[in-house]
Protein backbone atom coordinates (compact mmCIF):
# COMPACT_ATOMS: atom_id res chain seq x y z
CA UNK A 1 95.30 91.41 104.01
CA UNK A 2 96.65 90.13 107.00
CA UNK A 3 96.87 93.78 108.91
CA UNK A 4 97.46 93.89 112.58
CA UNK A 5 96.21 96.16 115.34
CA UNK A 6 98.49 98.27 117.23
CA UNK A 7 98.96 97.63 121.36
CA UNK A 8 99.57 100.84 123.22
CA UNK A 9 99.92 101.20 126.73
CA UNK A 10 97.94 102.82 128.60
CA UNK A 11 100.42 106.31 128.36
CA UNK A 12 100.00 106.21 124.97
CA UNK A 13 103.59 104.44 123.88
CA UNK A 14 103.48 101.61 121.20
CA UNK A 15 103.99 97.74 122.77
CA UNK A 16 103.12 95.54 120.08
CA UNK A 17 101.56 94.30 117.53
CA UNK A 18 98.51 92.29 117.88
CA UNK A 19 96.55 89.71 115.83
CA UNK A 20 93.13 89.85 114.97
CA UNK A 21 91.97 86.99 117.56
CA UNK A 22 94.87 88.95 119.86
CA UNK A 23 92.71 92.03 119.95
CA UNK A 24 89.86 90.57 119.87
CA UNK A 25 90.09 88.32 122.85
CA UNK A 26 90.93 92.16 124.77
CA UNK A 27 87.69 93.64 123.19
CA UNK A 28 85.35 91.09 124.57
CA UNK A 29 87.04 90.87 127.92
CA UNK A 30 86.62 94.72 128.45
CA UNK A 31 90.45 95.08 128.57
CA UNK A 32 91.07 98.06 126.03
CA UNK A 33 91.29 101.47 128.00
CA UNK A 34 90.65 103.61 124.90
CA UNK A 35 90.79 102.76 120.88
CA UNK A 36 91.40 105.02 118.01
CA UNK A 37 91.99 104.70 114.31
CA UNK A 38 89.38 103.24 111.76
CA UNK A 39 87.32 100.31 113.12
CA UNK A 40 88.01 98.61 109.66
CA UNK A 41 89.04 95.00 111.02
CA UNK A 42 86.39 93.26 111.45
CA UNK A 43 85.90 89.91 112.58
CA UNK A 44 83.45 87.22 111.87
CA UNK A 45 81.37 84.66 113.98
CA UNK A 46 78.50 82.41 113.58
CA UNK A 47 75.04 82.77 112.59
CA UNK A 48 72.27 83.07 114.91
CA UNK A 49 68.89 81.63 114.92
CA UNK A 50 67.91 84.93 112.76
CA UNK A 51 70.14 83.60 110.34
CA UNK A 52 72.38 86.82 111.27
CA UNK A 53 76.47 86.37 111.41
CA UNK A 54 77.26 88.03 114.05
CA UNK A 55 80.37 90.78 113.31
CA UNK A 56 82.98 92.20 116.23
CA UNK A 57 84.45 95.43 114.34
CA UNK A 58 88.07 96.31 115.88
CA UNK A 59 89.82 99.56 115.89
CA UNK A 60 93.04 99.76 114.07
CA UNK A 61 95.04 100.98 117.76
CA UNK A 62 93.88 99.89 121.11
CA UNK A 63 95.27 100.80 124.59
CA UNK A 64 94.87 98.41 127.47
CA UNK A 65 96.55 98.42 130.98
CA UNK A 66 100.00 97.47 131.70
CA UNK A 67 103.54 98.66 132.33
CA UNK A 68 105.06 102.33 131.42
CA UNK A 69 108.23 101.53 130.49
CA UNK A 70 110.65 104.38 130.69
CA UNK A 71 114.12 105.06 129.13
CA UNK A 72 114.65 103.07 125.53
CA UNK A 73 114.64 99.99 124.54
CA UNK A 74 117.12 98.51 122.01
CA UNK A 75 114.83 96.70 119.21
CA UNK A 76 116.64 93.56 118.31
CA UNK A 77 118.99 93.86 115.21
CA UNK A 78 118.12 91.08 112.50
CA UNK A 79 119.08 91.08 108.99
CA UNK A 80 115.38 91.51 107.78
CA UNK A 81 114.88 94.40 110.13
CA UNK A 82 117.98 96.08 108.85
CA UNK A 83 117.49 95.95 105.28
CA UNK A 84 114.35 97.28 105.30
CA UNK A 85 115.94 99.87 107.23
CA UNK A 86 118.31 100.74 104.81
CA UNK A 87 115.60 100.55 102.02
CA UNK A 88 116.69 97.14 100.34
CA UNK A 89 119.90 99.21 99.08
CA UNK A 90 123.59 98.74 99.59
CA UNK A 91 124.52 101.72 101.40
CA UNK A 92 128.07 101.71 99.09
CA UNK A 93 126.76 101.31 95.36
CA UNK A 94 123.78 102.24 95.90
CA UNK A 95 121.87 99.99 94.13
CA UNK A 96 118.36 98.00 95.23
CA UNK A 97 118.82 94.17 95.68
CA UNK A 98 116.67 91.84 96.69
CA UNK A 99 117.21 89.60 99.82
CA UNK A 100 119.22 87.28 98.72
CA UNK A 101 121.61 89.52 97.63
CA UNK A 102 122.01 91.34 100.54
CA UNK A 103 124.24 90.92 103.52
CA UNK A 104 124.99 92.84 106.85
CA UNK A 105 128.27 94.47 106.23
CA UNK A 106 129.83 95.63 109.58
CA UNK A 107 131.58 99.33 109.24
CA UNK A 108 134.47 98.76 112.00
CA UNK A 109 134.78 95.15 111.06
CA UNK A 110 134.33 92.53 113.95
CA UNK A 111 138.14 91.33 113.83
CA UNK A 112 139.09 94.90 114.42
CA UNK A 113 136.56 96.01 117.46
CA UNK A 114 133.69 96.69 115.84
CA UNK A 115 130.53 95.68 117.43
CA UNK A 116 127.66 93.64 115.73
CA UNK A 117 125.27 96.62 116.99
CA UNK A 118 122.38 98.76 114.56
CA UNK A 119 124.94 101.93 114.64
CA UNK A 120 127.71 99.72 113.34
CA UNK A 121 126.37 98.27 110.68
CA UNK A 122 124.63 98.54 107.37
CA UNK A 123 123.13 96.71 104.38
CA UNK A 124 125.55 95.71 101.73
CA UNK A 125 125.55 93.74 98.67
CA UNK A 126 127.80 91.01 98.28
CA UNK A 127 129.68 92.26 95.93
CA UNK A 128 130.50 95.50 97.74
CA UNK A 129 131.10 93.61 101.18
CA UNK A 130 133.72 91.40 99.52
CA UNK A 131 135.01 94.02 97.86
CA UNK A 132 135.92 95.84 101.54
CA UNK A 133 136.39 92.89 102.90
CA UNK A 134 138.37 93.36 106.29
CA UNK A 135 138.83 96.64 105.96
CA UNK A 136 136.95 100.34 106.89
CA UNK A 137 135.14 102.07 104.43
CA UNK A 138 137.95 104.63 104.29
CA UNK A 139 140.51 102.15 103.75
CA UNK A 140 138.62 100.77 101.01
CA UNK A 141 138.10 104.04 99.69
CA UNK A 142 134.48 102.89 99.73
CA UNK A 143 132.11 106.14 100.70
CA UNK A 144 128.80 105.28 102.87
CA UNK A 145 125.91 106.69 102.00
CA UNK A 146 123.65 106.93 104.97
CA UNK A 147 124.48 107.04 108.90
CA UNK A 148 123.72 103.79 110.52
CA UNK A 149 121.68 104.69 113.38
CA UNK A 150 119.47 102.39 116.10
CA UNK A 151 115.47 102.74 115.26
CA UNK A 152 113.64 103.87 118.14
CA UNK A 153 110.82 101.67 119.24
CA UNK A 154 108.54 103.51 117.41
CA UNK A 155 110.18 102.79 113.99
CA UNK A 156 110.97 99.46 114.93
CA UNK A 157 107.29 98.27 115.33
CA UNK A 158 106.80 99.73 111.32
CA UNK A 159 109.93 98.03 110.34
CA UNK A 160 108.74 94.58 112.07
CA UNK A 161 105.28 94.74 110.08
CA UNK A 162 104.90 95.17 106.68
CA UNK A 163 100.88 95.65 106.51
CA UNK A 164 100.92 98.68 108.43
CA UNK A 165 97.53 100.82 108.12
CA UNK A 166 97.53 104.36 107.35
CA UNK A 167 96.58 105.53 110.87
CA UNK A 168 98.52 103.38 112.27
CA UNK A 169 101.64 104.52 110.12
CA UNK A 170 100.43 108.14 111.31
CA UNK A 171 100.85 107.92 115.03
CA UNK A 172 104.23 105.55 114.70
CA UNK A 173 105.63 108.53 112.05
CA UNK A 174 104.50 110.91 114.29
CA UNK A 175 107.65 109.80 116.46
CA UNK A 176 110.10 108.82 114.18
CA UNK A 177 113.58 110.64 114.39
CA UNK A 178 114.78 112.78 111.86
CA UNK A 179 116.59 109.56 110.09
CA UNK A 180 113.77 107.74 109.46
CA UNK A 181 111.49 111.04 108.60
């Protein structure tokens, strides 16, 4: 499993996602403020002249020092990201597709003012984005299914991994909004 460990600041709020070598380089240079969450990643070394392998166990959410960064931050809006949002489903049939046959299907299209923004647009299937083509959902009496809405940061960082760990996926859900709930 190739399971990452979650970067807080030191307030608390989610940064990133680090890799094992990631976290482990801010273990062994004392960096990590606090840790919580199961120390269940584990990393290997060498032997020693015991014939022991020496072991550096990592927690699952570390803290280190760094910026606070107030207000919100827009995650970035890519087509992975957003159908994983939407659950792999067009948000006009209905129906589960996988990748290939989905598309980002703007709701104001971009020819009439729309803007290429996460509350603006939604995952489609091809079939269903030719079939409203230019054209508003009303006007192709086409009925969405969900509210496109902007992930906070929070639910961005579970959207952008897809090995998340159970605590881990309990303090991000902790402060998801009510769409992603």
């Amino acid at each position: 499993m190739n399971a990452k460990i979650l970067r807080l600041n030191k307030a608390g709020s989610p940064v990133a996602w680090l890799t094992r070598p990631e976290a482990a380089t801010l273990v062994v240079r004392e960096m990590v403020i606090w840790s919580m969450g199961d120390e269940s990643l584990a990393m290997y070394g060498g032997y020693n002249r015991l014939g022991r392998r020496t072991v550096l166990k990592l927690p699952s959410i570390v803290a280190c020092e760094g910026k606070i960064h107030r207000g919100s931050c827009q995650p970035p809006l890519e087509n992975s990201l957003l159908f994983r949002r939407d659950q792999h489903l067009c948000m006009y049939c209905g129906e589960a597709h996988a990748i290939a046959g989905l598309s980002r299907d703007h709701v104001l299209p971009l020819s009439r003012g729309g803007k290429d923004c996460w509350t603006n647009v939604v995952t489609s299937c091809r079939r269903c984005n030719n079939r409203k083509a230019d054209r508003t959902p009303e006007e192709a009496g086409m009925q969405l299914l969900a509210v496109p809405f902007a992930p906070n940061w929070h639910e961005f960082l579970y959207l952008s991994n897809h090995n998340v760990l159970a605590d881990q996926m309990e303090f991000l859900k902790a402060r998801f909004s009510r769409y992603m709930s």
